[in-house]
N, C-alpha and C. Protein backbone atom coordinates (compact mmCIF):
# COMPACT_ATOMS: atom_id res chain seq x y z
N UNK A 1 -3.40 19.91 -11.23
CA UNK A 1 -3.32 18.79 -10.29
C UNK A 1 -4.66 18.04 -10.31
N UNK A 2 -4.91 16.86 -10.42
CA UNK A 2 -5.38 16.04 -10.13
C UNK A 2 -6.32 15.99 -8.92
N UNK A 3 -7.55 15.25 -8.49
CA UNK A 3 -7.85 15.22 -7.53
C UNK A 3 -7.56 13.62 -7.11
N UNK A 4 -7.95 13.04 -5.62
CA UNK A 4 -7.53 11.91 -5.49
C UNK A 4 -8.83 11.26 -4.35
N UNK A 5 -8.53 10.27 -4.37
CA UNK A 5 -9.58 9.51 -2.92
C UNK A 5 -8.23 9.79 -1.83
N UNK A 6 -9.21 9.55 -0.61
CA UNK A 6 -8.22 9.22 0.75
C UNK A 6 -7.61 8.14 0.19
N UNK A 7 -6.21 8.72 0.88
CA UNK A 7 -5.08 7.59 0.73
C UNK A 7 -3.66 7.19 2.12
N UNK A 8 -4.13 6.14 2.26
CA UNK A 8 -3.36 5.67 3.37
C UNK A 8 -1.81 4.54 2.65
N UNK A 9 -1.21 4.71 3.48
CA UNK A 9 0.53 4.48 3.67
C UNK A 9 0.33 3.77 4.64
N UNK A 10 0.78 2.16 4.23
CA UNK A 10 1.04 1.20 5.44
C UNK A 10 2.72 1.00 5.23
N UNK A 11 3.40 1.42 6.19
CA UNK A 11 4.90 0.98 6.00
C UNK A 11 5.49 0.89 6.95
N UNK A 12 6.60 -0.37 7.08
CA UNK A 12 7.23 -0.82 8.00
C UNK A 12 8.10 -1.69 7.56
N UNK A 13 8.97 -2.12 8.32
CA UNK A 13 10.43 -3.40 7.85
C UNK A 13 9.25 -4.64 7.41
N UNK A 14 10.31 -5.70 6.69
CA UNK A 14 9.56 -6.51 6.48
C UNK A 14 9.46 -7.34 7.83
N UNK A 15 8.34 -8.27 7.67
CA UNK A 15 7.50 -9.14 8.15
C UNK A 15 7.09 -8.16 9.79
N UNK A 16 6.60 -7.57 9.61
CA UNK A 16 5.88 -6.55 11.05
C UNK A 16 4.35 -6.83 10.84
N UNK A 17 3.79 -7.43 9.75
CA UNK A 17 1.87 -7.31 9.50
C UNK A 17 1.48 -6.61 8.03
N UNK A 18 2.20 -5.97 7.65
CA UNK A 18 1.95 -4.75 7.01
C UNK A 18 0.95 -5.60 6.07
N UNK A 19 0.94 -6.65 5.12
CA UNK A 19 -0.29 -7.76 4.61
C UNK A 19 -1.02 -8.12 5.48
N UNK A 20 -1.17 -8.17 6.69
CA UNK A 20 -2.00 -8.61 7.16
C UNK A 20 -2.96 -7.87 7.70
N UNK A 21 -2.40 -6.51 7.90
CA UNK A 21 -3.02 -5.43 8.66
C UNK A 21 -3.70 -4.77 7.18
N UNK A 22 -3.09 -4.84 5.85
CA UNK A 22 -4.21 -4.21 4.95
C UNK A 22 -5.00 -4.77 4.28
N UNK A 23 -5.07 -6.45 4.26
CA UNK A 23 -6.06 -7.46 4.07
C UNK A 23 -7.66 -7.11 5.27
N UNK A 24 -7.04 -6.90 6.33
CA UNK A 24 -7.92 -6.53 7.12
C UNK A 24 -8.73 -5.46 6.79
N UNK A 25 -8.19 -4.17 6.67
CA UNK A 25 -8.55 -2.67 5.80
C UNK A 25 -8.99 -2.71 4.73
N UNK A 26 -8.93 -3.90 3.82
CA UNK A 26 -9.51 -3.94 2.93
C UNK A 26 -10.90 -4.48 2.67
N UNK A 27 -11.04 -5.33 3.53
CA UNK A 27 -12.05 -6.13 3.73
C UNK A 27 -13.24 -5.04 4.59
N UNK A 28 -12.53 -4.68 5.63
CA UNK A 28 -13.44 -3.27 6.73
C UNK A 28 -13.89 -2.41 5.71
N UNK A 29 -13.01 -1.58 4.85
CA UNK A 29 -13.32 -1.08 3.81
C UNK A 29 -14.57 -1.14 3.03
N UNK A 30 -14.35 -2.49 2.16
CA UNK A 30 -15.51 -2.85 1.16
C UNK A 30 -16.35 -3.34 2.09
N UNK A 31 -16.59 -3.84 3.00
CA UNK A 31 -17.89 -3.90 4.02
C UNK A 31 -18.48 -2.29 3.80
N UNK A 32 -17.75 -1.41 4.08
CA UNK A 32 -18.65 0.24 4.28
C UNK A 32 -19.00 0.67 3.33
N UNK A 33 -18.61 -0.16 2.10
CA UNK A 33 -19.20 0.45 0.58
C UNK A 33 -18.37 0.92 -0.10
N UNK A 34 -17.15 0.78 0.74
CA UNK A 34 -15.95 1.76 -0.36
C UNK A 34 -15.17 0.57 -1.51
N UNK A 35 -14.64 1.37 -2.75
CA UNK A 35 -14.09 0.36 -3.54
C UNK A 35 -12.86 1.03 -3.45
N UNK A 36 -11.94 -0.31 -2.91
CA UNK A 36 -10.84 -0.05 -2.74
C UNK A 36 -9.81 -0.74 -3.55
N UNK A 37 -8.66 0.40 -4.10
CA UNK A 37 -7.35 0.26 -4.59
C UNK A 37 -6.41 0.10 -4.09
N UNK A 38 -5.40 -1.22 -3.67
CA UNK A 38 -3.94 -1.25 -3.20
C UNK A 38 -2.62 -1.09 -4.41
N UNK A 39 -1.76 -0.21 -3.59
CA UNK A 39 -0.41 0.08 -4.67
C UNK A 39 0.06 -0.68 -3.66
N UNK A 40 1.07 -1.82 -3.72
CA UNK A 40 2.30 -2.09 -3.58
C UNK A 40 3.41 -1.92 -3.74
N UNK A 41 4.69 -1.53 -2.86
CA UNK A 41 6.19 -1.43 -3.45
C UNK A 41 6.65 -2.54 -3.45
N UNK A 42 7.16 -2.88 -4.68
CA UNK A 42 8.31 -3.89 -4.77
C UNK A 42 9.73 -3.77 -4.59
N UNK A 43 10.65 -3.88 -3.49
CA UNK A 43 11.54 -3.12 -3.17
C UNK A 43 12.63 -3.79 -3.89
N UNK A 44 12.50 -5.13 -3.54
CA UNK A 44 13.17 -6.66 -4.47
C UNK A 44 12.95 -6.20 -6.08
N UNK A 45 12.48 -5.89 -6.43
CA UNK A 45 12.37 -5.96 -8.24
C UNK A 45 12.08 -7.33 -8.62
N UNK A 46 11.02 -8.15 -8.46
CA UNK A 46 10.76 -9.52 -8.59
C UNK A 46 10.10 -9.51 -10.06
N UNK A 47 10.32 -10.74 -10.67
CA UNK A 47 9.62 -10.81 -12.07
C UNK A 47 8.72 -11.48 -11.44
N UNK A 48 7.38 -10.33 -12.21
CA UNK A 48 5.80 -10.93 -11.83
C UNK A 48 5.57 -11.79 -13.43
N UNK A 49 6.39 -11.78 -14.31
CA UNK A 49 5.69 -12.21 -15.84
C UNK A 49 6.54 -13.56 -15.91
N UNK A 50 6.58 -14.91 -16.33
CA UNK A 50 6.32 -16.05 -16.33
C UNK A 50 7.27 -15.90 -17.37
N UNK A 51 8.83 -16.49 -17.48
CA UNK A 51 9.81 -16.77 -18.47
C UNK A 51 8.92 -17.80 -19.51
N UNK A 52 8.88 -17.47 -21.03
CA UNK A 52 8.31 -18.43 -21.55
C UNK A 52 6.80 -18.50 -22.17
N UNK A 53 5.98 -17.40 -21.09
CA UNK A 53 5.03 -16.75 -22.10
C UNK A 53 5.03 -15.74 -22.58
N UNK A 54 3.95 -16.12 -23.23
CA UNK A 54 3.64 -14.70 -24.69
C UNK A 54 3.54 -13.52 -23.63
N UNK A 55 3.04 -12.85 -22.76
CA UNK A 55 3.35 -11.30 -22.41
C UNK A 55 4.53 -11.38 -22.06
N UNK A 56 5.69 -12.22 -21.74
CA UNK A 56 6.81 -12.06 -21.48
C UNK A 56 7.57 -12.01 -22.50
N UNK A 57 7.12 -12.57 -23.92
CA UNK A 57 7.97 -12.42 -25.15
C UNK A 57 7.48 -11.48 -25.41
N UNK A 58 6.64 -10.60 -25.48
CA UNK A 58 6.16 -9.38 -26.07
C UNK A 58 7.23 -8.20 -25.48
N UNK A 59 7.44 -8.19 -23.77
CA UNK A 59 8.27 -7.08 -23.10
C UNK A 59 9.45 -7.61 -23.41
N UNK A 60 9.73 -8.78 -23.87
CA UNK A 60 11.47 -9.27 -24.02
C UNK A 60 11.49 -8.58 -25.67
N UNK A 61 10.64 -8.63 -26.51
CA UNK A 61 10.56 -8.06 -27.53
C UNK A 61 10.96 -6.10 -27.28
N UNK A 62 10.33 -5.97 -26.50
CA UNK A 62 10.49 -4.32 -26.55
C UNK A 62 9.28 -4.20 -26.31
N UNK A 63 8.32 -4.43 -26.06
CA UNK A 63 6.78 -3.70 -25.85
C UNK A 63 6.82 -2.80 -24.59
N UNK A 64 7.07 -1.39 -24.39
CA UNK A 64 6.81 -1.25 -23.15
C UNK A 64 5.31 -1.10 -22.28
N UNK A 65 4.19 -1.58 -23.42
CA UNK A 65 3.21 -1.40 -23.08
C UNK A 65 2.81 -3.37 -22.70
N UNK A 66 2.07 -3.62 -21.86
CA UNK A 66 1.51 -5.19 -22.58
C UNK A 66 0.64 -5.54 -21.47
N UNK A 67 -0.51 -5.61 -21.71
CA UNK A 67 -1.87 -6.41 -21.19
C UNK A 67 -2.43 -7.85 -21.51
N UNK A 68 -2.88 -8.21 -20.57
CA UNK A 68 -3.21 -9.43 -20.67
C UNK A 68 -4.89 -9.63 -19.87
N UNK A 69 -5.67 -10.61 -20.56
CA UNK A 69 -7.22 -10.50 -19.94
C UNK A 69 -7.52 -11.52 -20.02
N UNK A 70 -8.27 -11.88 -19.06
CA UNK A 70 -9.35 -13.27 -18.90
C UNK A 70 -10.34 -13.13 -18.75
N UNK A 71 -11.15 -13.58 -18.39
CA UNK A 71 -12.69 -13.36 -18.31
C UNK A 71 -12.85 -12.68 -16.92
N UNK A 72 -12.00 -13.04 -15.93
CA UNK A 72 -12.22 -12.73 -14.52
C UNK A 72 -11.20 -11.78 -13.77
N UNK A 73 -10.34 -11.39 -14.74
CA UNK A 73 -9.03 -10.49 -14.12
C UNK A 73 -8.31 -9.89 -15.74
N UNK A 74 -7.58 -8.71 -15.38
CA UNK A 74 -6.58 -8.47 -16.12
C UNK A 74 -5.57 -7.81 -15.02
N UNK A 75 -4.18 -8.06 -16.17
CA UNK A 75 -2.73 -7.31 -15.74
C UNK A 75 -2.46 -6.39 -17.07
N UNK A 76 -1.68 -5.18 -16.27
CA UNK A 76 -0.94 -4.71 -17.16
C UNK A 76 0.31 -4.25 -16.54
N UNK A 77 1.22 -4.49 -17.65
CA UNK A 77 3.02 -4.62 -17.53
C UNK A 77 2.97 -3.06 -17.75
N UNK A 78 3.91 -2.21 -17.52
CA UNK A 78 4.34 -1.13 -18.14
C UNK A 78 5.86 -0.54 -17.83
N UNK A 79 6.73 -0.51 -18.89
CA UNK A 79 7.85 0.40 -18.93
C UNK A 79 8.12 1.38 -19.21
N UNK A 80 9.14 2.08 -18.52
CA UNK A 80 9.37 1.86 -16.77
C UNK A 80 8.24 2.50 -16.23
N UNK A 81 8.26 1.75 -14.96
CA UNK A 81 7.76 2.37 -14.06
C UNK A 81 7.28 3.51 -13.98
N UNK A 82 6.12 3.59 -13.27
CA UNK A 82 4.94 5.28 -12.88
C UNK A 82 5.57 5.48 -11.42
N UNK A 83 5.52 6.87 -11.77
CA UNK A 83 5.10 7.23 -10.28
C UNK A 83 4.34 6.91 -9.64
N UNK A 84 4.35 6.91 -7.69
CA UNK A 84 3.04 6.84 -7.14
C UNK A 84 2.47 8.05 -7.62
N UNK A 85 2.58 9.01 -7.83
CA UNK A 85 1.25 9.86 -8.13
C UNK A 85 0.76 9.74 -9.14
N UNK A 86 1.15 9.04 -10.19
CA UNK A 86 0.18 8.90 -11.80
C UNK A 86 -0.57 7.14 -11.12
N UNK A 87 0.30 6.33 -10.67
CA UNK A 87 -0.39 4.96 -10.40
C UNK A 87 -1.62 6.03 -9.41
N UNK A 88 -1.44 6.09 -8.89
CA UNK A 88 -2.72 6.38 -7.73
C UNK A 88 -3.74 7.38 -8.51
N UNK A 89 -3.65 8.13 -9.69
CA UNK A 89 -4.60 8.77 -10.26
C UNK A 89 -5.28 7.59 -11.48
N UNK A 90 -4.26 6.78 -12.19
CA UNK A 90 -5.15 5.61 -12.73
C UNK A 90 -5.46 5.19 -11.77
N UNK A 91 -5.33 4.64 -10.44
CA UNK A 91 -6.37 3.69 -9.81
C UNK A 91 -8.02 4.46 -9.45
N UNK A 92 -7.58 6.02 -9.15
CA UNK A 92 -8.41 6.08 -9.23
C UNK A 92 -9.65 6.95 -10.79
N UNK A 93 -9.34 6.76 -11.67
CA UNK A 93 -9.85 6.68 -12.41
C UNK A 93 -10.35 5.50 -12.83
N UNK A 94 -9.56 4.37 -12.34
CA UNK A 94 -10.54 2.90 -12.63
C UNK A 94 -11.11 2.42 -11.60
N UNK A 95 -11.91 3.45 -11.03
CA UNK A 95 -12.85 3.68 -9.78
C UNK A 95 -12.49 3.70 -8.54
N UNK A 96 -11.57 3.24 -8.21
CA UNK A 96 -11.16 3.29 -6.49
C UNK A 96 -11.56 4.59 -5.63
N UNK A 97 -12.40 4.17 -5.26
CA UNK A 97 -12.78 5.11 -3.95
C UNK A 97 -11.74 5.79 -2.59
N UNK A 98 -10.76 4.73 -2.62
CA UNK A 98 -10.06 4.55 -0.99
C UNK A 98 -8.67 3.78 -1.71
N UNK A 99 -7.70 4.17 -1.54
CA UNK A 99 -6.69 3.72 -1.70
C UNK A 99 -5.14 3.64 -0.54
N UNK A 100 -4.98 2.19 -0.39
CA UNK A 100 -3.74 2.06 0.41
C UNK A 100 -3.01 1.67 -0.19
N UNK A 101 -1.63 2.84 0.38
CA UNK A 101 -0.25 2.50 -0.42
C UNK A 101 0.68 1.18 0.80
N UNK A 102 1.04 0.14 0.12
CA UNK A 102 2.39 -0.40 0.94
C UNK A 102 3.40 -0.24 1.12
N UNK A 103 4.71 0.17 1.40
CA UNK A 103 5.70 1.04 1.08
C UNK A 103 5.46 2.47 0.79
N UNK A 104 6.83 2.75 -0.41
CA UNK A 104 6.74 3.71 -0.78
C UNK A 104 7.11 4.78 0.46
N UNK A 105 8.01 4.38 1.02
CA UNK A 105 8.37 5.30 2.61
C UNK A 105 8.48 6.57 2.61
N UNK A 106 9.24 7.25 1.63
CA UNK A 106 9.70 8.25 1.22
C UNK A 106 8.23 9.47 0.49
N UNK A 107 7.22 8.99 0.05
CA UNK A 107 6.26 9.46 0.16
C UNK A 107 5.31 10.12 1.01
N UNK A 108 4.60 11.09 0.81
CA UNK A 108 4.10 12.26 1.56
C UNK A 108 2.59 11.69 2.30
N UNK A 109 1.92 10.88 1.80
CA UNK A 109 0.70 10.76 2.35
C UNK A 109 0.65 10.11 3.64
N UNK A 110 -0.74 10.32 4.30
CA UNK A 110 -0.85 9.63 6.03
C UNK A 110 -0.08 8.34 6.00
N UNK A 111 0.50 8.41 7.14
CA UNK A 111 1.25 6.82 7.07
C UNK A 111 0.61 6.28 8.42
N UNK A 112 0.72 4.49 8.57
CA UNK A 112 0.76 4.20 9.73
C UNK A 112 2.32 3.50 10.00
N UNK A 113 2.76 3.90 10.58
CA UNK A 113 4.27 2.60 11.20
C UNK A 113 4.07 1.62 11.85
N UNK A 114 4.27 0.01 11.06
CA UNK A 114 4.19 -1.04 11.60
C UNK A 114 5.54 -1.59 12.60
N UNK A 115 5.29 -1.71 14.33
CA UNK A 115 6.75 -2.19 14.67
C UNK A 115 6.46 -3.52 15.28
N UNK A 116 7.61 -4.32 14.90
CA UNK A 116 7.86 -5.81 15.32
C UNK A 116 8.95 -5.27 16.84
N UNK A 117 9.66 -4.59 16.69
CA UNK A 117 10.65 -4.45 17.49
C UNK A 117 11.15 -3.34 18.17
N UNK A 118 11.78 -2.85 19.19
CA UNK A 118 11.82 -1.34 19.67
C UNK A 118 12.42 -0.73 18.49
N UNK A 119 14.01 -1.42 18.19
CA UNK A 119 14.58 -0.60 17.01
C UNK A 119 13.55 -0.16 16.10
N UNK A 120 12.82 -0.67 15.43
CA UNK A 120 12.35 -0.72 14.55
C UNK A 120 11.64 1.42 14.36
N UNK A 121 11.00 1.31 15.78
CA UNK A 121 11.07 3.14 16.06
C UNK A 121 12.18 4.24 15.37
N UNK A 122 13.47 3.57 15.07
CA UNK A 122 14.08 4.30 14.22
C UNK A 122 13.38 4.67 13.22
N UNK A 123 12.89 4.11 12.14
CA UNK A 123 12.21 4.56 11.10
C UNK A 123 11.58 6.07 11.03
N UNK A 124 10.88 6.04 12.33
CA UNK A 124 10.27 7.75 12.53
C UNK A 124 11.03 8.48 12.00
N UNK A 125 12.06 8.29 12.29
CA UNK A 125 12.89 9.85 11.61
C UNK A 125 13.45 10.10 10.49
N UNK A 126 12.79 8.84 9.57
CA UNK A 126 12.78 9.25 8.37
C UNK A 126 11.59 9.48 7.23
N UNK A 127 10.48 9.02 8.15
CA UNK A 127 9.29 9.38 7.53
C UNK A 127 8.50 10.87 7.84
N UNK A 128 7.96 11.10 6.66
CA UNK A 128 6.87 12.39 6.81
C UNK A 128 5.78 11.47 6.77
N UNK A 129 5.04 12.96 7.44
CA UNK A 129 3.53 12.69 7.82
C UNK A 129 3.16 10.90 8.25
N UNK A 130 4.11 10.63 9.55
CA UNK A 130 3.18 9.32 10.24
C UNK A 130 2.59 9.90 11.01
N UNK A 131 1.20 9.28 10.97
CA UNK A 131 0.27 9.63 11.74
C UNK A 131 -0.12 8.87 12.81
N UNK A 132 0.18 7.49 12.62
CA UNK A 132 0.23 6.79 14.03
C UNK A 132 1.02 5.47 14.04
N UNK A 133 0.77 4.69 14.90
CA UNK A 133 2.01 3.42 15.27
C UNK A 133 1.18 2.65 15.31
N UNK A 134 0.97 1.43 14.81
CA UNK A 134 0.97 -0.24 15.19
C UNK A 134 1.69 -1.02 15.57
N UNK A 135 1.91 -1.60 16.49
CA UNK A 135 2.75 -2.22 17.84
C UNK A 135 2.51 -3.52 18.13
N UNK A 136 3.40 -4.16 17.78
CA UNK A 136 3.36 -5.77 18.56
C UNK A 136 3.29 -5.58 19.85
N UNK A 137 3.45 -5.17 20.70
CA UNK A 137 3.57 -4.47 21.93
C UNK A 137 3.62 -3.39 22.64
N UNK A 138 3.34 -3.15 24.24
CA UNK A 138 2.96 -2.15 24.67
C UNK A 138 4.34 -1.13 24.12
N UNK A 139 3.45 0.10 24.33
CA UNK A 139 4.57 1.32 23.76
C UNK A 139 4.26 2.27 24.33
N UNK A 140 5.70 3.21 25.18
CA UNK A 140 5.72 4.04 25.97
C UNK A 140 4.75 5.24 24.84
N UNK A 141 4.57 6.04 25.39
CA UNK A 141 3.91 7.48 24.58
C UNK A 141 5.27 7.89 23.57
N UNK A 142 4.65 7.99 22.08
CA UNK A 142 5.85 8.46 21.03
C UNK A 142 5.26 9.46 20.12
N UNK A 143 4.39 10.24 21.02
CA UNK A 143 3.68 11.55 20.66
C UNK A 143 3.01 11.34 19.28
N UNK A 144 2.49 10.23 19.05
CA UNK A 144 1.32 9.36 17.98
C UNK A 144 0.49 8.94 19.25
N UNK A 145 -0.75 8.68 18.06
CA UNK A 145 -1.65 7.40 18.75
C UNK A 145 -0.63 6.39 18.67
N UNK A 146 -1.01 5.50 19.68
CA UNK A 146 -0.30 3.90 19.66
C UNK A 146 -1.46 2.92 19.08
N UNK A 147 -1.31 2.01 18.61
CA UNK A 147 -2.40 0.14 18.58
C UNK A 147 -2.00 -0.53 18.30
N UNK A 148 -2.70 -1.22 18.89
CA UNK A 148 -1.71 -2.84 19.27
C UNK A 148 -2.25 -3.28 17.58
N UNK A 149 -1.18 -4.49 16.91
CA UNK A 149 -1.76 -4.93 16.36
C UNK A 149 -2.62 -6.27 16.26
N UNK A 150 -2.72 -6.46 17.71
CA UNK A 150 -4.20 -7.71 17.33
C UNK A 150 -5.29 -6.57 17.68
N UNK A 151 -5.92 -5.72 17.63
CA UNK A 151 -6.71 -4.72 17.61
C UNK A 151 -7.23 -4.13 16.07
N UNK A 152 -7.23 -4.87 15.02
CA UNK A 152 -7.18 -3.87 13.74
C UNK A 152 -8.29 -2.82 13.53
N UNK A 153 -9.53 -3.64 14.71
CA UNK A 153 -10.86 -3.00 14.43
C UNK A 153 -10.18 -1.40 14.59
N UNK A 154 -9.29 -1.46 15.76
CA UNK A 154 -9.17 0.02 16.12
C UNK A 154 -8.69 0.55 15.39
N UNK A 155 -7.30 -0.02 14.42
CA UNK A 155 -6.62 0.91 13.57
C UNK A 155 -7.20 1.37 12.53
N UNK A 156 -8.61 0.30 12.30
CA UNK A 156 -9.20 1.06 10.84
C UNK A 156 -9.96 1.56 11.19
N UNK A 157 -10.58 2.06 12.54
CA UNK A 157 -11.68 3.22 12.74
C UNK A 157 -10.54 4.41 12.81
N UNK A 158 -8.90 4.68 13.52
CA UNK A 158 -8.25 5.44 13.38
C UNK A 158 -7.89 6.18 12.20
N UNK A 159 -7.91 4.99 10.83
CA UNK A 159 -7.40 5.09 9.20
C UNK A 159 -8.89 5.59 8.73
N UNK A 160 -9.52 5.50 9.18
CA UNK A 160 -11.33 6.02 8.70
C UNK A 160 -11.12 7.67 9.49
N UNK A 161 -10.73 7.88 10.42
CA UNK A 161 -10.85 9.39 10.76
C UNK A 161 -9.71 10.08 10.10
N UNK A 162 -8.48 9.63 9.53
CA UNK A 162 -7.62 10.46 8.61
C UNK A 162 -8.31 11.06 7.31
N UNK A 163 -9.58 10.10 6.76
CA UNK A 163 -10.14 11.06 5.80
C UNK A 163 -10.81 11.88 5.59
């Protein structure tokens, strides 16, 4: 097995914060010195590659490998799909200190639960290991920490004591 950096699980229905609350974490983050890695789930299956260019004729070709570089960024395509546990051991082999997952519900690491709505508390009972709640609003005791989410300072000193 592998070793890993702390790794946090932001997940919730869509549009609850969940970008907005780890733009924040990310930024708190690299302020403290940490270099941080985000995994995203794509739950949609959206084409990120551009009908019409060359890395897209390369994977329409069969490449299941294909990179692309600029002076200031690279991507890389890969088929099929990694696990989160091999993505999260390349990230951190290409240095990431601190890594937050988006999705990925069904996964084992600390989570926080983002809620827009009471229903939305359903979710608990299908996640392992949440460790606390972010709340558009006040919330009776649900045997977590609670935070509001215009508060993020608090949730990322909370996401700083999970490691």
């Amino acid at each position: 097995m592998f070793s890993v950096p702390p790794i946090i699980q932001i997940v919730g229905y869509s549009n609850t914060g969940k970008t907005t609350l780890i733009t924040y974490l990310i930024k708190h983050f690299q302020q403290s010195g940490r270099r941080v890695g985000v995994i995203k789930r794509d739950g949609h299956d959206h084409e990120w590659d551009q009908e019409g260019k060359d890395t897209r004729k390369f994977r329409d070709a069969g490449a299941p490998l294909v990179a692309i570089q600029s002076p200031t960024k690279m991507a890389w395509f890969e088929q099929p799909p990694l696990s989160l546990p091999v993505l999260i051991e390349r990230m951190h082999q290409a240095g990431a200190q601190l890594i937050i997952v988006e999705g990925f519900k069904t996964a084992s690491y600390p989570k926080l639960l983002l809620i827009r709505e009471l229903s939305h508390l359903a979710l608990l009972d299908s996640l392992t290991n949440c460790r606390g709640i972010v709340s558009w609003f006040p919330l009776e005791d649900q045997g977590l920490p609670v935070y509001s989410i215009e508060q993020p300072q608090q949730v990322a000193a909370f996401a700083e004591s999970l490691f």
